[in-house]
N, C-alpha and C. Protein backbone atom coordinates (compact mmCIF):
# COMPACT_ATOMS: atom_id res chain seq x y z
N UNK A 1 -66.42 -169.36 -29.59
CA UNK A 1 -66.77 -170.32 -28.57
C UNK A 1 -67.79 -171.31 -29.13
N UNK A 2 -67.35 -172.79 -28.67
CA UNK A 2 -68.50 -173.80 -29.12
C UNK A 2 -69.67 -174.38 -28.00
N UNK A 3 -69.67 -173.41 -26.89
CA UNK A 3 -70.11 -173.70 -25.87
C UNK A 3 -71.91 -174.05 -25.96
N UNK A 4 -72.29 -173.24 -27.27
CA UNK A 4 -73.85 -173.48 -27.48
C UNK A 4 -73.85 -174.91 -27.97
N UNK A 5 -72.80 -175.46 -28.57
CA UNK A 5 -73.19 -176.90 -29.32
C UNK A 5 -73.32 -178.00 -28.50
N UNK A 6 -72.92 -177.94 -27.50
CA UNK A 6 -73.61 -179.02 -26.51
C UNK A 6 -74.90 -178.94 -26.47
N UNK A 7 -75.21 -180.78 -26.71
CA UNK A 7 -76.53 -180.86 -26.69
C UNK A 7 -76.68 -182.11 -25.40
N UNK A 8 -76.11 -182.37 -25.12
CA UNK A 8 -76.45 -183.80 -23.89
C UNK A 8 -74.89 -183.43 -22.69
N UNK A 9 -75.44 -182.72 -21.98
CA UNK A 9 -74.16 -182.09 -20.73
C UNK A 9 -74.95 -182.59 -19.33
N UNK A 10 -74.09 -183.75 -18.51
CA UNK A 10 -74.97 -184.53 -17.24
C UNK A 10 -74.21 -183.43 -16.33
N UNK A 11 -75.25 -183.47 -15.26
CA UNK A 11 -74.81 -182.54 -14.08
C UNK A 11 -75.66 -183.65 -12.80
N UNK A 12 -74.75 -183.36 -12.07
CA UNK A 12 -75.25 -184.26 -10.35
C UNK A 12 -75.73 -183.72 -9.63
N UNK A 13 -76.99 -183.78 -9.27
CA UNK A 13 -77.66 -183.30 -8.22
C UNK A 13 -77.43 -183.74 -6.62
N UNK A 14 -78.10 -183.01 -5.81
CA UNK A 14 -78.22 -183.94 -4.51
C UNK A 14 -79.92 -183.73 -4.34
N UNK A 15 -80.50 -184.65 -4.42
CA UNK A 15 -82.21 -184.37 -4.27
C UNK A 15 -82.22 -184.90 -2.92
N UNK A 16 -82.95 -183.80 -1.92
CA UNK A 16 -83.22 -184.12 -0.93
C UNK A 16 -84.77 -183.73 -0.48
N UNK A 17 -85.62 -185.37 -0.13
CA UNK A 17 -86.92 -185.19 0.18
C UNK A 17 -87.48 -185.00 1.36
N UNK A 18 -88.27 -183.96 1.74
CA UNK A 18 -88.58 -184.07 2.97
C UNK A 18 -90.23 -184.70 2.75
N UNK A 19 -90.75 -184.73 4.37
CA UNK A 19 -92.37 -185.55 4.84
C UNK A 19 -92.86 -183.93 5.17
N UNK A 20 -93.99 -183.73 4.78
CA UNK A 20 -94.41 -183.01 5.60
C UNK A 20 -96.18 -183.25 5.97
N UNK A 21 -96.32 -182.95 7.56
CA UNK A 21 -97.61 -183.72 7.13
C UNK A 21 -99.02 -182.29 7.13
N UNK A 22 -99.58 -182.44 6.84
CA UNK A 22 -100.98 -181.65 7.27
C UNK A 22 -101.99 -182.18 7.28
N UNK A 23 -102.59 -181.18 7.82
CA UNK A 23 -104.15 -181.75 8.68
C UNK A 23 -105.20 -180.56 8.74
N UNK A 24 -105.99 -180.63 7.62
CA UNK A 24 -107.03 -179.76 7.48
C UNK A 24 -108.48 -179.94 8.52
N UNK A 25 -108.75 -179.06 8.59
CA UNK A 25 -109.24 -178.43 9.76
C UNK A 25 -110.02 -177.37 10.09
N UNK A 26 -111.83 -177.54 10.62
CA UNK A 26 -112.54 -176.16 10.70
C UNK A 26 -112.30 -175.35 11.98
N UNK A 27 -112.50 -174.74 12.38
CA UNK A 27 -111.33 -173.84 13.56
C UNK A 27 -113.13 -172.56 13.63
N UNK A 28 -112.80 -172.56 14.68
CA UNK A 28 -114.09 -171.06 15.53
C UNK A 28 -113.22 -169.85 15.42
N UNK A 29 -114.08 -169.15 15.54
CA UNK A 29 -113.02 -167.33 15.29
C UNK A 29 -112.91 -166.74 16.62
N UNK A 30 -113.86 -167.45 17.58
CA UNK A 30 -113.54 -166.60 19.48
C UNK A 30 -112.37 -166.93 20.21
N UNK A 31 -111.71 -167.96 19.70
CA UNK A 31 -110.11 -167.79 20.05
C UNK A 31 -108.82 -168.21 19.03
N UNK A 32 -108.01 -167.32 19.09
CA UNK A 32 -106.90 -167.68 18.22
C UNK A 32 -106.70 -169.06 18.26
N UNK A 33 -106.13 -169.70 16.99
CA UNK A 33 -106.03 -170.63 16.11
C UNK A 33 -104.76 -171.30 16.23
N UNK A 34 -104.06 -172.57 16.22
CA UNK A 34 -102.81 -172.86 15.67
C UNK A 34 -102.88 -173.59 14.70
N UNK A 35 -101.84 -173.50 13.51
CA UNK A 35 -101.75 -174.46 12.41
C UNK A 35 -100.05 -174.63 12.99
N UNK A 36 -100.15 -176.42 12.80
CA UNK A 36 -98.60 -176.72 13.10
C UNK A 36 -98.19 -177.31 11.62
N UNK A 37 -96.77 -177.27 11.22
CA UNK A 37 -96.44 -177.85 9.73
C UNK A 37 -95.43 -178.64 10.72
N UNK A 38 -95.46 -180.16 10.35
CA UNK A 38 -94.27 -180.91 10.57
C UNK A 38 -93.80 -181.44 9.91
N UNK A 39 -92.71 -181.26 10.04
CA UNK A 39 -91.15 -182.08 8.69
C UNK A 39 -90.43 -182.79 9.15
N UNK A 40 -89.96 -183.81 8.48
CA UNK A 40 -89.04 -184.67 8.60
C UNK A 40 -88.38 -184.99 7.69
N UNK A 41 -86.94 -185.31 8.37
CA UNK A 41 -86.29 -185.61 6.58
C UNK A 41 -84.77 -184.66 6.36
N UNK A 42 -84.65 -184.05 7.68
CA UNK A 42 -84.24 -183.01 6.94
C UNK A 42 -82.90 -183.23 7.56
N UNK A 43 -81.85 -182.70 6.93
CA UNK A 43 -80.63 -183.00 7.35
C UNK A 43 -79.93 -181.84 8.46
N UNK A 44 -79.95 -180.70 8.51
CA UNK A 44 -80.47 -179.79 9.07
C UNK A 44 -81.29 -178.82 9.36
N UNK A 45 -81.66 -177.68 10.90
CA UNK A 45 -82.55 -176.87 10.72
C UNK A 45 -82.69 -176.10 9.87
N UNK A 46 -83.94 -175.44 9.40
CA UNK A 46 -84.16 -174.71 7.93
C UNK A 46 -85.27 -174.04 8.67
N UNK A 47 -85.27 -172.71 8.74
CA UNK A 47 -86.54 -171.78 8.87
C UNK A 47 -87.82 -172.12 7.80
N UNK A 48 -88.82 -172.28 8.52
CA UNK A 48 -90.71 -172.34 7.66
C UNK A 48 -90.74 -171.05 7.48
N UNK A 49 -90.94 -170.93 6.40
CA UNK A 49 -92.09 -169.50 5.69
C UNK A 49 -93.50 -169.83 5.63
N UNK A 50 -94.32 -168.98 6.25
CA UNK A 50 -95.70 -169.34 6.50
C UNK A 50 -96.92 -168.51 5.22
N UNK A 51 -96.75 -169.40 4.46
CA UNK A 51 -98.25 -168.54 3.75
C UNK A 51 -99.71 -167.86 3.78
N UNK A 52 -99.85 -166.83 3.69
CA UNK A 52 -101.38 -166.54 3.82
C UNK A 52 -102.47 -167.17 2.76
N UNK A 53 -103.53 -166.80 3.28
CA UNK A 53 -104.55 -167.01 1.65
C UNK A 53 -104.01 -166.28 0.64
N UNK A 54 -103.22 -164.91 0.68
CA UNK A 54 -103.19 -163.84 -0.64
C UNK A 54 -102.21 -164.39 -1.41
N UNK A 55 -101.34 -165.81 -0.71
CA UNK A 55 -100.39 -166.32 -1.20
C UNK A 55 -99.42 -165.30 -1.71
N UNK A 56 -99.35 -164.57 -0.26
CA UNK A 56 -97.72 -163.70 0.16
C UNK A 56 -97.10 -164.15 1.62
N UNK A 57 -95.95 -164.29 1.64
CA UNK A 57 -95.46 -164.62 2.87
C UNK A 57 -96.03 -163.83 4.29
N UNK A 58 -96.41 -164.52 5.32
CA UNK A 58 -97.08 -163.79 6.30
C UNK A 58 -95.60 -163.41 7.14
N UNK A 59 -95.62 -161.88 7.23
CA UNK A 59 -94.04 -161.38 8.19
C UNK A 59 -94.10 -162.03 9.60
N UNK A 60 -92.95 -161.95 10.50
CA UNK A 60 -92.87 -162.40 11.46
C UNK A 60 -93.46 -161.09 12.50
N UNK A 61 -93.21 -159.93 11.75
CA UNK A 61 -93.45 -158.39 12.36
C UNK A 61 -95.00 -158.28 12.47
N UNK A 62 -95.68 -158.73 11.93
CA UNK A 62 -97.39 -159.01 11.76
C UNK A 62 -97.93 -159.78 13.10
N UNK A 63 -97.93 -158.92 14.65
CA UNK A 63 -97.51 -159.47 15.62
C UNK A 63 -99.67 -159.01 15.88
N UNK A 64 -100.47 -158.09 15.24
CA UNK A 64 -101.79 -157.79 15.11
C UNK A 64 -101.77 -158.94 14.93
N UNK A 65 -101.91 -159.98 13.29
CA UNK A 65 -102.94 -160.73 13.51
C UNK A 65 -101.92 -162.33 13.40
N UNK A 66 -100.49 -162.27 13.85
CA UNK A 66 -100.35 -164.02 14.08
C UNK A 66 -99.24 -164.03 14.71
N UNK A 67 -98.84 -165.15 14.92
CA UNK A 67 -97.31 -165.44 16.17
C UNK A 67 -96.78 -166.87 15.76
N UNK A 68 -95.62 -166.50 15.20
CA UNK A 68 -95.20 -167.89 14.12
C UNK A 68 -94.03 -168.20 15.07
N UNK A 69 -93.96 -169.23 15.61
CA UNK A 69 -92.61 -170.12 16.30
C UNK A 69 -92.37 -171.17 15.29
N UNK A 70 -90.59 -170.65 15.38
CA UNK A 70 -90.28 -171.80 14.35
C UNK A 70 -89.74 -172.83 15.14
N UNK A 71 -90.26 -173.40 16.32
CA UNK A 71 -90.25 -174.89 16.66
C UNK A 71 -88.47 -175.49 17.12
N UNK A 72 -88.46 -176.18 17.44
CA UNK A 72 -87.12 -176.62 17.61
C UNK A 72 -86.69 -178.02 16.67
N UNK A 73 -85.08 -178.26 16.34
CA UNK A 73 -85.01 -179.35 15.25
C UNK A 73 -84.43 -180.30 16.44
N UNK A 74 -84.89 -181.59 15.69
CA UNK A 74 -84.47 -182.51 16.60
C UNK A 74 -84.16 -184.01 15.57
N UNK A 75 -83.16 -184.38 15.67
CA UNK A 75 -83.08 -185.73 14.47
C UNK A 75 -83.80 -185.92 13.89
N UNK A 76 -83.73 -184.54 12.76
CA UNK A 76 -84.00 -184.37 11.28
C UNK A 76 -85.58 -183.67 11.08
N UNK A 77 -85.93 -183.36 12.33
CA UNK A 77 -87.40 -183.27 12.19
C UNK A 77 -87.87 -181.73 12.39
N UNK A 78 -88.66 -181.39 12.79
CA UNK A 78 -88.94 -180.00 12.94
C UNK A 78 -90.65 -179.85 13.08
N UNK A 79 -91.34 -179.11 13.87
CA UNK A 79 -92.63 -178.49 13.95
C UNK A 79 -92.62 -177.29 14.45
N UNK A 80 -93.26 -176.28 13.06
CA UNK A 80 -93.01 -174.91 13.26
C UNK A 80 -94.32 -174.61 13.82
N UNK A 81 -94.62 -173.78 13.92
CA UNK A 81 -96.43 -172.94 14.34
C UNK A 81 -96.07 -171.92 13.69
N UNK A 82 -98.03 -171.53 13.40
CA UNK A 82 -98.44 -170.23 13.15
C UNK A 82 -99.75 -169.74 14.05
N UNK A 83 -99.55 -168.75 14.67
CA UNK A 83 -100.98 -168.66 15.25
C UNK A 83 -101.58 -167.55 14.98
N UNK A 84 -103.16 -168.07 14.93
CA UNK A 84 -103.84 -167.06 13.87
C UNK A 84 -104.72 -166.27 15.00
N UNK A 85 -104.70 -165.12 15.33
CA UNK A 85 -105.13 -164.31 15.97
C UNK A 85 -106.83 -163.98 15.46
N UNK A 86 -107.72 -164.19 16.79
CA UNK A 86 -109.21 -164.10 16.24
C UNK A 86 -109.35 -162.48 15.58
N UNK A 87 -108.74 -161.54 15.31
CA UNK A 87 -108.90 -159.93 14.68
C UNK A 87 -108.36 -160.88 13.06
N UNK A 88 -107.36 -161.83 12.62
CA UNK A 88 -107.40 -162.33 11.52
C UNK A 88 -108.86 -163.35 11.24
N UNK A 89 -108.92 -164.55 12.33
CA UNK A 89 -109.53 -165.25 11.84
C UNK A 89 -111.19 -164.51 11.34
N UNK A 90 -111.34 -163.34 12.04
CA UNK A 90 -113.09 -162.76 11.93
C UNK A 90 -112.60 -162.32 10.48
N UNK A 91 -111.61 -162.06 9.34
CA UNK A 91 -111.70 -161.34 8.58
C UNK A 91 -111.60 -162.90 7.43
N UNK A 92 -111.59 -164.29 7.63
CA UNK A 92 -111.39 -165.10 6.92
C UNK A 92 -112.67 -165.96 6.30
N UNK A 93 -112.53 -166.75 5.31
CA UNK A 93 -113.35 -167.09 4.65
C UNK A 93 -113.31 -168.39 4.81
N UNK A 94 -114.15 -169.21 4.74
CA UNK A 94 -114.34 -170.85 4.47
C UNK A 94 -113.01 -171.48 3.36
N UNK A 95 -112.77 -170.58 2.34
CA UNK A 95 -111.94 -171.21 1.57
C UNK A 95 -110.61 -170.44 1.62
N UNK A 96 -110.33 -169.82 2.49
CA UNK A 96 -109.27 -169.51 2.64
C UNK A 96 -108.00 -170.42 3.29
N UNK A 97 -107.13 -170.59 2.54
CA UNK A 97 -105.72 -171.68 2.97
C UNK A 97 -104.58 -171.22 3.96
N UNK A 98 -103.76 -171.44 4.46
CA UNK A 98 -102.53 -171.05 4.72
C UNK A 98 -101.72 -172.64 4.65
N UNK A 99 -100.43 -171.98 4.11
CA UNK A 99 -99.75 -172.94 3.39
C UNK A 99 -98.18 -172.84 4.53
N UNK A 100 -97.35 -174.07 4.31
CA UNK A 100 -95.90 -173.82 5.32
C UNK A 100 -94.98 -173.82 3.89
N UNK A 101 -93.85 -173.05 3.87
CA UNK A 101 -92.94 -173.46 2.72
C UNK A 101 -91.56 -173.48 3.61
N UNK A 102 -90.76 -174.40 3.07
CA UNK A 102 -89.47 -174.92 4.00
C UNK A 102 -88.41 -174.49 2.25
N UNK A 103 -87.38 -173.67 2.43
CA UNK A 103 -86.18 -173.48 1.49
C UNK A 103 -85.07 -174.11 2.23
N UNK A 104 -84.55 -175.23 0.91
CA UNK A 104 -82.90 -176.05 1.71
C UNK A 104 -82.05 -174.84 2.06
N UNK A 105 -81.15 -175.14 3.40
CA UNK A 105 -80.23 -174.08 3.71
C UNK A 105 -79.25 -174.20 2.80
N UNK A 106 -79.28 -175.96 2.40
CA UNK A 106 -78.19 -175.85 1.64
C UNK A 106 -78.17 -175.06 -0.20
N UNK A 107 -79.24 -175.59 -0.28
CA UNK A 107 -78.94 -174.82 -2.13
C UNK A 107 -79.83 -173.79 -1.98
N UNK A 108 -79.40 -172.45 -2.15
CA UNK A 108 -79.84 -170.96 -2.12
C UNK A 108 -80.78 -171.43 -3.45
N UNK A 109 -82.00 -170.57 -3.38
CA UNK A 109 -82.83 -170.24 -4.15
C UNK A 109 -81.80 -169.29 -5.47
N UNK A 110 -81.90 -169.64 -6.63
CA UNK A 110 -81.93 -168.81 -7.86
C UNK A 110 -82.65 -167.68 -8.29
């Protein structure tokens, strides 16, 4: 097989960009919290994965310390929530993040 000797092989993508906006924010710990992620852009609905600080996906089953609605889609757009329960927020730090991650429905992760 000469299949290694290719050196210049074009392949077509479809790049698709989404908006997303955020808005950082100091927040009190005596009542639960919302962080909203909004997108636009998108050609259809796509479930948000919500990040913690440990930068591991926060479960949807993690009903102790948050309550994630994934929002409704509407011409192309989307605003998911996460809400951060004050038993999380008393255990958080000044520099602690939470992040939104959106995967295309259409091209499966590798």
């Amino acid at each position: 097989s000469n299949e290694w000797l290719q050196t210049n092989k074009e392949t077509t993508v479809v790049l698709n960009v989404f908006d997303i906006s955020l808005v950082d924010r100091s927040v009190v710990t005596v009542t639960d919290q919302t962080i909203t992620c909004s997108i636009s852009g998108l050609s259809q609905d796509t479930p948000v994965t919500w990040i913690g600080p440990d930068n591991n996906d926060i479960s949807s089953t993690d009903t102790e310390n948050y309550v994630i609605s994934q929002g409704s889609y509407s011409l192309g757009s989307k605003s998911a929530t996460l809400a951060i329960k004050t038993a999380k927020l008393a255990t958080l730090t000044s520099g602690d993040v939470f992040k939104c991650k959106l995967n295309s429905a259409l091209i499966p992760l590798l």
